[in-house]
PDB file of N, CA and C in Angstrom:
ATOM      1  N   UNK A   1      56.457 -33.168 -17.589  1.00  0.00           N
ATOM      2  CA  UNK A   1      56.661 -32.276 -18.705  1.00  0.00           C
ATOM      3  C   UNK A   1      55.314 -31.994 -19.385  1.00  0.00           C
ATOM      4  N   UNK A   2      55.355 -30.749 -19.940  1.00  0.00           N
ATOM      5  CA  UNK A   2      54.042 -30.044 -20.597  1.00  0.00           C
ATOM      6  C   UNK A   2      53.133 -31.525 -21.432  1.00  0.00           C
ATOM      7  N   UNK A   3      54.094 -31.382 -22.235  1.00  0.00           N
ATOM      8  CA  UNK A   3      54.053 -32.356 -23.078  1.00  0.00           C
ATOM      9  C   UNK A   3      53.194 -33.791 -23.374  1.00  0.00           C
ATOM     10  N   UNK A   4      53.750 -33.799 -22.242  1.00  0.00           N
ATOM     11  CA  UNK A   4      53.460 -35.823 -21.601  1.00  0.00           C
ATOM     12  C   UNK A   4      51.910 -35.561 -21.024  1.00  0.00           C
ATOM     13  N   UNK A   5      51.768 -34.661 -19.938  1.00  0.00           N
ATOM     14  CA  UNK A   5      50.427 -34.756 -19.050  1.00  0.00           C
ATOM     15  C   UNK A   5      49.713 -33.995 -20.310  1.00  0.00           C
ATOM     16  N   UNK A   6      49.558 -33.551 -21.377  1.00  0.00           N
ATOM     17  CA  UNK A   6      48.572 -33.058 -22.393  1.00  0.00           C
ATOM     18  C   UNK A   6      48.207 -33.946 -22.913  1.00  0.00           C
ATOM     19  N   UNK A   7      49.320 -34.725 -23.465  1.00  0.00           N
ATOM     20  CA  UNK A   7      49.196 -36.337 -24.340  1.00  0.00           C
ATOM     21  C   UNK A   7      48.438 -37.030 -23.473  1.00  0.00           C
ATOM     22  N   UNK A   8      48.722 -37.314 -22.060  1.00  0.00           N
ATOM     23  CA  UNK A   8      48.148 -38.496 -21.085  1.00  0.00           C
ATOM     24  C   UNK A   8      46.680 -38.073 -20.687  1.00  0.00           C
ATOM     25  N   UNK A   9      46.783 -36.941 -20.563  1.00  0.00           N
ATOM     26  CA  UNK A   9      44.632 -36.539 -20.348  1.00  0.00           C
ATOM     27  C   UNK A   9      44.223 -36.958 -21.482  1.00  0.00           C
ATOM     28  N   UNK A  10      44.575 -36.376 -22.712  1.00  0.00           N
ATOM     29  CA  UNK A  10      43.921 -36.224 -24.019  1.00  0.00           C
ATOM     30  C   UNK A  10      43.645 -38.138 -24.517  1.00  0.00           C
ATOM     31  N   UNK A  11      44.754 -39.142 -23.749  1.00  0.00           N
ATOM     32  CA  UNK A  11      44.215 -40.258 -24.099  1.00  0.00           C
ATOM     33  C   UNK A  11      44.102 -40.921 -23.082  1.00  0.00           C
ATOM     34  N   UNK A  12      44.074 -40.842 -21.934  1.00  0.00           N
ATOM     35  CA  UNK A  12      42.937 -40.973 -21.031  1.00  0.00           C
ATOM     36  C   UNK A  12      41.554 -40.627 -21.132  1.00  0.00           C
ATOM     37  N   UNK A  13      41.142 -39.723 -21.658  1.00  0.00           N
ATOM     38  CA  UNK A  13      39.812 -39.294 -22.337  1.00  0.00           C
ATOM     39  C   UNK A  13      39.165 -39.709 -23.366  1.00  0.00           C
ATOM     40  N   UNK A  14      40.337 -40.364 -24.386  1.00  0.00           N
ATOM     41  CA  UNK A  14      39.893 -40.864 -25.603  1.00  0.00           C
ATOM     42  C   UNK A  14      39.479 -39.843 -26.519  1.00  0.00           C
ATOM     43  N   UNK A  15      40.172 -38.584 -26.275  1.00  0.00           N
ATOM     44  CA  UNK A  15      39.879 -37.766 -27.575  1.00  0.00           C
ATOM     45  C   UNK A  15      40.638 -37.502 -28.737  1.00  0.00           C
ATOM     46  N   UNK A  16      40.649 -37.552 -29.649  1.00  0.00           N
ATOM     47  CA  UNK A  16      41.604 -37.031 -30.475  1.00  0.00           C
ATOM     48  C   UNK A  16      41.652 -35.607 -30.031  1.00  0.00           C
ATOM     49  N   UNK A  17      42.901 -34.863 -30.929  1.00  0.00           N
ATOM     50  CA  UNK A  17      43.982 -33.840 -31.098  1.00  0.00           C
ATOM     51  C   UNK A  17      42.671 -32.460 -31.353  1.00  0.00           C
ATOM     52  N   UNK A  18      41.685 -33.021 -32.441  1.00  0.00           N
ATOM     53  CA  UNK A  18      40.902 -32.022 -33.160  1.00  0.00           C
ATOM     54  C   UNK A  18      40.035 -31.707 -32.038  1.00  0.00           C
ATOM     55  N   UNK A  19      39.154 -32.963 -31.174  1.00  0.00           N
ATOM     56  CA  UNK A  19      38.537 -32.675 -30.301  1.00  0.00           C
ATOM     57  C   UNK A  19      38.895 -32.134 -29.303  1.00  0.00           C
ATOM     58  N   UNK A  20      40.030 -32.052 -28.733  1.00  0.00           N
ATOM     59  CA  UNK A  20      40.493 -31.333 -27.675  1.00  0.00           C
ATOM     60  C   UNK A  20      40.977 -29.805 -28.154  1.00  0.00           C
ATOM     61  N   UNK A  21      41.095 -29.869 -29.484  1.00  0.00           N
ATOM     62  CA  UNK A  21      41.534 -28.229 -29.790  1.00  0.00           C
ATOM     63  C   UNK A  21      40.272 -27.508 -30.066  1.00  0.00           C
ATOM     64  N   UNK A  22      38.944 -28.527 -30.081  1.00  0.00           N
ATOM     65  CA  UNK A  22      37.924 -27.532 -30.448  1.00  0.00           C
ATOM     66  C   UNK A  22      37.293 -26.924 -29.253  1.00  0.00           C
ATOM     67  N   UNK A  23      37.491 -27.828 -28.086  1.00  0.00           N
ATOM     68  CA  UNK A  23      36.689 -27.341 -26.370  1.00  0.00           C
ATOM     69  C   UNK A  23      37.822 -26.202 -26.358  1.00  0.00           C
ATOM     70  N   UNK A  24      39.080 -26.177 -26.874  1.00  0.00           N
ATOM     71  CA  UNK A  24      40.009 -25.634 -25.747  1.00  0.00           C
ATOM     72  C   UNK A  24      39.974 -23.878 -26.636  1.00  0.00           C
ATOM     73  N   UNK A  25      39.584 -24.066 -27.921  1.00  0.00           N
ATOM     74  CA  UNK A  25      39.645 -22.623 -28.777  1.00  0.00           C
ATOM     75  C   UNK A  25      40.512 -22.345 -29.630  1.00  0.00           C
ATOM     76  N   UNK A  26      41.106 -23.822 -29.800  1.00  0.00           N
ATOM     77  CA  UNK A  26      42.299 -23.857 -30.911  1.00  0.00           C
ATOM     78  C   UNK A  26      41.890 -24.026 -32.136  1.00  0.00           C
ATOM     79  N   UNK A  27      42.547 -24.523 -33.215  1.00  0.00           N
ATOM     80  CA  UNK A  27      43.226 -24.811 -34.461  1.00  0.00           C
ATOM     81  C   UNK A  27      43.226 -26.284 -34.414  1.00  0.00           C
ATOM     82  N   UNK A  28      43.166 -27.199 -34.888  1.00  0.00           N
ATOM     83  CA  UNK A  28      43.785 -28.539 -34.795  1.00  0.00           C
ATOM     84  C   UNK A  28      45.024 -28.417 -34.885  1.00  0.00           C
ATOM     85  N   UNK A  29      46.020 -27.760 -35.872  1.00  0.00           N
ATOM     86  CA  UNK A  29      46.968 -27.545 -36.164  1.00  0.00           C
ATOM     87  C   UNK A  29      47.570 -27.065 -34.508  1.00  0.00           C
ATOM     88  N   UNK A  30      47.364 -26.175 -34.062  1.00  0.00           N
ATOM     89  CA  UNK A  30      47.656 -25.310 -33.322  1.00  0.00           C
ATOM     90  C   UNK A  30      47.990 -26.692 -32.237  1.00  0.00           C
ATOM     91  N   UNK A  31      46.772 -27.293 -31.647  1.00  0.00           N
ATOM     92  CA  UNK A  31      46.762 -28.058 -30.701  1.00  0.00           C
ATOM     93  C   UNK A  31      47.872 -29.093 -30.702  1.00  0.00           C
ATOM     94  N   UNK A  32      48.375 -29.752 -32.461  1.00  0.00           N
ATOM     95  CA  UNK A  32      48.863 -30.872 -33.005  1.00  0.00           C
ATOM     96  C   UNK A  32      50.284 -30.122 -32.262  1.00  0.00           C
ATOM     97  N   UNK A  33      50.747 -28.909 -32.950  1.00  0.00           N
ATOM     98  CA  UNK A  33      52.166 -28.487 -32.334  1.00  0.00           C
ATOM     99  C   UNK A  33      52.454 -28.315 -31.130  1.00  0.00           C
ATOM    100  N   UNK A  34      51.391 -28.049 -30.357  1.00  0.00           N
ATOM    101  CA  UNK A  34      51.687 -27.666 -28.480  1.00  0.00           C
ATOM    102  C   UNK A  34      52.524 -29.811 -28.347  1.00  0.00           C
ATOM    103  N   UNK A  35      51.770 -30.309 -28.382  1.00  0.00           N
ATOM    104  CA  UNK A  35      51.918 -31.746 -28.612  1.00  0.00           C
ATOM    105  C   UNK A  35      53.493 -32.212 -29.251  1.00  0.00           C
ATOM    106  N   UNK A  36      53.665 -31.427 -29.474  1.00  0.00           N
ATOM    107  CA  UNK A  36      55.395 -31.686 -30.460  1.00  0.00           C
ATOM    108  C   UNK A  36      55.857 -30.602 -29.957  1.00  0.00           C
ATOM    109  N   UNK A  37      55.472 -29.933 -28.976  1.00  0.00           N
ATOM    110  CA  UNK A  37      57.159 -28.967 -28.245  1.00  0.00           C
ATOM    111  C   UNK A  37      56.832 -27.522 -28.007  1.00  0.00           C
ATOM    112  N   UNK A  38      55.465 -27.265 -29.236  1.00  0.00           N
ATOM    113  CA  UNK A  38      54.997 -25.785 -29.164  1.00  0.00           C
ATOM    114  C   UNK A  38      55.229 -24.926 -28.108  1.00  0.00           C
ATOM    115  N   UNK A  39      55.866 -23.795 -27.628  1.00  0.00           N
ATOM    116  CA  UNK A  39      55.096 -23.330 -26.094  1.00  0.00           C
ATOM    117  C   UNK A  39      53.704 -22.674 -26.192  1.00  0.00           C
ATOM    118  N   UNK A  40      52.939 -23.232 -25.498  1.00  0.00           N
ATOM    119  CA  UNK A  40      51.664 -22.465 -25.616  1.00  0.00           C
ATOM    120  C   UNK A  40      51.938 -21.019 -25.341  1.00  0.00           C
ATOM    121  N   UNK A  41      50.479 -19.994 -25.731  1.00  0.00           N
ATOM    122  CA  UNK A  41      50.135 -19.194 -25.285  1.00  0.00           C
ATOM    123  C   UNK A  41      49.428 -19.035 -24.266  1.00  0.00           C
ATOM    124  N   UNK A  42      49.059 -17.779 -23.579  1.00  0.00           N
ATOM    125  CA  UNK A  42      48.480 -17.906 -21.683  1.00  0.00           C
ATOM    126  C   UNK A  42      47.506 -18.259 -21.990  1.00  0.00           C
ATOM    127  N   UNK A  43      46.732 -18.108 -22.953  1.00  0.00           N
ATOM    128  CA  UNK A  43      45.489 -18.196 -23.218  1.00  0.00           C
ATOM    129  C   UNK A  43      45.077 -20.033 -23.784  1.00  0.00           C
ATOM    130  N   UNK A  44      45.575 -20.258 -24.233  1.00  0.00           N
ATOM    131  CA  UNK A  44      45.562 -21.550 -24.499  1.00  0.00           C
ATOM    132  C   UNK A  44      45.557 -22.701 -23.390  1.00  0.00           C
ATOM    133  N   UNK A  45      46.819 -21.973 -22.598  1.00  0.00           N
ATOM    134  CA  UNK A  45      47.426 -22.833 -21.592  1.00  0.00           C
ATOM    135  C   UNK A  45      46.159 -22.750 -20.820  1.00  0.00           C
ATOM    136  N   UNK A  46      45.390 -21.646 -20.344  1.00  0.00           N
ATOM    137  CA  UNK A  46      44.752 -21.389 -19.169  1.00  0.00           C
ATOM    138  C   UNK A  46      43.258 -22.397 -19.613  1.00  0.00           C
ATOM    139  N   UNK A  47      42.993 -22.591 -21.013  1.00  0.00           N
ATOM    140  CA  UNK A  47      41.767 -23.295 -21.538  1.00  0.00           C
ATOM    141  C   UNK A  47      41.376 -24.538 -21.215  1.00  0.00           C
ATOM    142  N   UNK A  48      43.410 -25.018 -21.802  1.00  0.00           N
ATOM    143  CA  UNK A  48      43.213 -26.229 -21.730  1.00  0.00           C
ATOM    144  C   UNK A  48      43.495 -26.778 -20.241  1.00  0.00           C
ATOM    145  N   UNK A  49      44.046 -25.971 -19.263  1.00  0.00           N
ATOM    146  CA  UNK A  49      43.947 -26.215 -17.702  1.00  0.00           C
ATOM    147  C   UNK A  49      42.485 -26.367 -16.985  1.00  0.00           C
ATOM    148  N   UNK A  50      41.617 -25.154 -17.646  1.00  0.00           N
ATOM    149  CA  UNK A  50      40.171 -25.461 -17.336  1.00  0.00           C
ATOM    150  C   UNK A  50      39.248 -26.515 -17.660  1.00  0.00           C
ATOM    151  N   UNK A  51      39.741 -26.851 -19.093  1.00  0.00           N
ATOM    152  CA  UNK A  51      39.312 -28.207 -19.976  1.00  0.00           C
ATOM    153  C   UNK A  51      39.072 -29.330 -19.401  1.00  0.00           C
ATOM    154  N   UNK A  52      40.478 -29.807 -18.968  1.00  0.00           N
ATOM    155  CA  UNK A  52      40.835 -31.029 -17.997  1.00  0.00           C
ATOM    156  C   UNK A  52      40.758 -30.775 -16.408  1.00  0.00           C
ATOM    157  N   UNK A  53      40.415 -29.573 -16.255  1.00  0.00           N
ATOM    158  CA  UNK A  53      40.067 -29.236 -14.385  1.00  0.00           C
ATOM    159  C   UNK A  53      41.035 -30.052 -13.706  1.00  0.00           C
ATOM    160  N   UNK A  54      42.818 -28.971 -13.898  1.00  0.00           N
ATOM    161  CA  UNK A  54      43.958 -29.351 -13.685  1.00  0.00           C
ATOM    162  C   UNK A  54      44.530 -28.016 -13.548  1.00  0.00           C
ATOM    163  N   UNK A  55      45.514 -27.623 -12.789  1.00  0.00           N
ATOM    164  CA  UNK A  55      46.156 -25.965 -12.401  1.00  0.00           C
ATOM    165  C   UNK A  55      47.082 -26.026 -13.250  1.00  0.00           C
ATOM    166  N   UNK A  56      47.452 -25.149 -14.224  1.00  0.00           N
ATOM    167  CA  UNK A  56      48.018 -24.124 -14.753  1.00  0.00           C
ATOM    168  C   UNK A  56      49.536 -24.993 -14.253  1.00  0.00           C
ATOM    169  N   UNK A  57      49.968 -24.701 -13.079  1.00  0.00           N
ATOM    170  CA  UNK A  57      51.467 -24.593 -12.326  1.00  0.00           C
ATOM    171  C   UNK A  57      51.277 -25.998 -12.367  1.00  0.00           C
ATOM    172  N   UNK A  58      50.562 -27.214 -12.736  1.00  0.00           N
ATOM    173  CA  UNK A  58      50.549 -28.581 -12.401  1.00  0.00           C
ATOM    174  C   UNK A  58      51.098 -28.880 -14.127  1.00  0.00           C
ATOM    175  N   UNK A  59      50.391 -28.036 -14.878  1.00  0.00           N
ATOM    176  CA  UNK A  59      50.706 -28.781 -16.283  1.00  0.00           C
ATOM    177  C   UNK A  59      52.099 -27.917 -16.643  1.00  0.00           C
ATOM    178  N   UNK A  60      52.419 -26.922 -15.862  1.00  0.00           N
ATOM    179  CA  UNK A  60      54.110 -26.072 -16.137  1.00  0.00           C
ATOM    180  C   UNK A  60      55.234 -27.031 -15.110  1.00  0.00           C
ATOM    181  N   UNK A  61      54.842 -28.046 -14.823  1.00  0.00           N
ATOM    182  CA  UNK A  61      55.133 -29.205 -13.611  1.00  0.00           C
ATOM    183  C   UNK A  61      56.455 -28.089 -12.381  1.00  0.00           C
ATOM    184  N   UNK A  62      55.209 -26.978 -11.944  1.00  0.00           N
ATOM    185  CA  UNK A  62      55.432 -25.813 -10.802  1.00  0.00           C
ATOM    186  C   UNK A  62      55.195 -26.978  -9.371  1.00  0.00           C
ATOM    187  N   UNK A  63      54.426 -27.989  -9.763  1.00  0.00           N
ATOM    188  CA  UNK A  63      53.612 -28.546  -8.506  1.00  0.00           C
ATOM    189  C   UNK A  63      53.480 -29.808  -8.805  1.00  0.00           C
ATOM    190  N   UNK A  64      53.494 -30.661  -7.803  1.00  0.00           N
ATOM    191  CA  UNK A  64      52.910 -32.202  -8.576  1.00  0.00           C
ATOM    192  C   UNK A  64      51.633 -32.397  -8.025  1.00  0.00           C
ATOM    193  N   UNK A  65      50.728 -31.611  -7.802  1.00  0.00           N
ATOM    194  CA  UNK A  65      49.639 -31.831  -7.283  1.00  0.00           C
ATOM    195  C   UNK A  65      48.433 -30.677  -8.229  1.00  0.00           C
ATOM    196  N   UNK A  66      47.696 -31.767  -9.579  1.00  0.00           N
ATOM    197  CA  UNK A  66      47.353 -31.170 -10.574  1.00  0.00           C
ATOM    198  C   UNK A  66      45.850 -30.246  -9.833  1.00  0.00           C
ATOM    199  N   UNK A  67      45.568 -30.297  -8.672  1.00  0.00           N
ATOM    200  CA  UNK A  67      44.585 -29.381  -8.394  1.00  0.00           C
ATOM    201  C   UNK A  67      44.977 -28.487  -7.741  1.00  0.00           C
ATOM    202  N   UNK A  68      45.988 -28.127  -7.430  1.00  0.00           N
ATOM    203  CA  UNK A  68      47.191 -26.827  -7.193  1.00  0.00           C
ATOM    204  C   UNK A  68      46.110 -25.778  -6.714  1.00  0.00           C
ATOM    205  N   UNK A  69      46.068 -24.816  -6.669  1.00  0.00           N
ATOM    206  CA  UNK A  69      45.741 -23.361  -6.780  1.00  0.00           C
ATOM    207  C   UNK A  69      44.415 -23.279  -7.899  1.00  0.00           C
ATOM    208  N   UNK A  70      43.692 -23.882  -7.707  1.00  0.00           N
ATOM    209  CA  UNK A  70      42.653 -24.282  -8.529  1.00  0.00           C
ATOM    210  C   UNK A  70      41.537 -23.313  -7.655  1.00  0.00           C
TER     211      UNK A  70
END
């Protein structure tokens, strides 16, 4: 779920919420709600897929193989 693999990079990395919304072009706010259920926007989605160098269809769990179509 979206959800879970955003949470699990973001603390696998050891970043907070703010730091990951500032690489990705967010809001803190913005980032805090994707995190609680938000649906992203394409644009967001596609940032934070590039961010963590993970496919798009891996974090929409299209694929279980996060370097998909990369």
């Amino acid at each position: 779920m979206f959800i879970e693999k955003i949470r699990q990079l973001r603390r696998e990395r050891h970043l907070t919420q703010a730091q990951v919304a500032k690489e990705v072009g967010m809001s803190a706010r913005g980032y805090q709600d994707l995190e609680l259920g938000a649906k992203p926007r394409f644009d967001a989605l596609r940032n934070i897929a590039d961010f963590y160098d993970v496919s798009v269809d891996w974090l929409m769990d299209r694929t279980d193989d996060p370097k998909a179509h990369r």
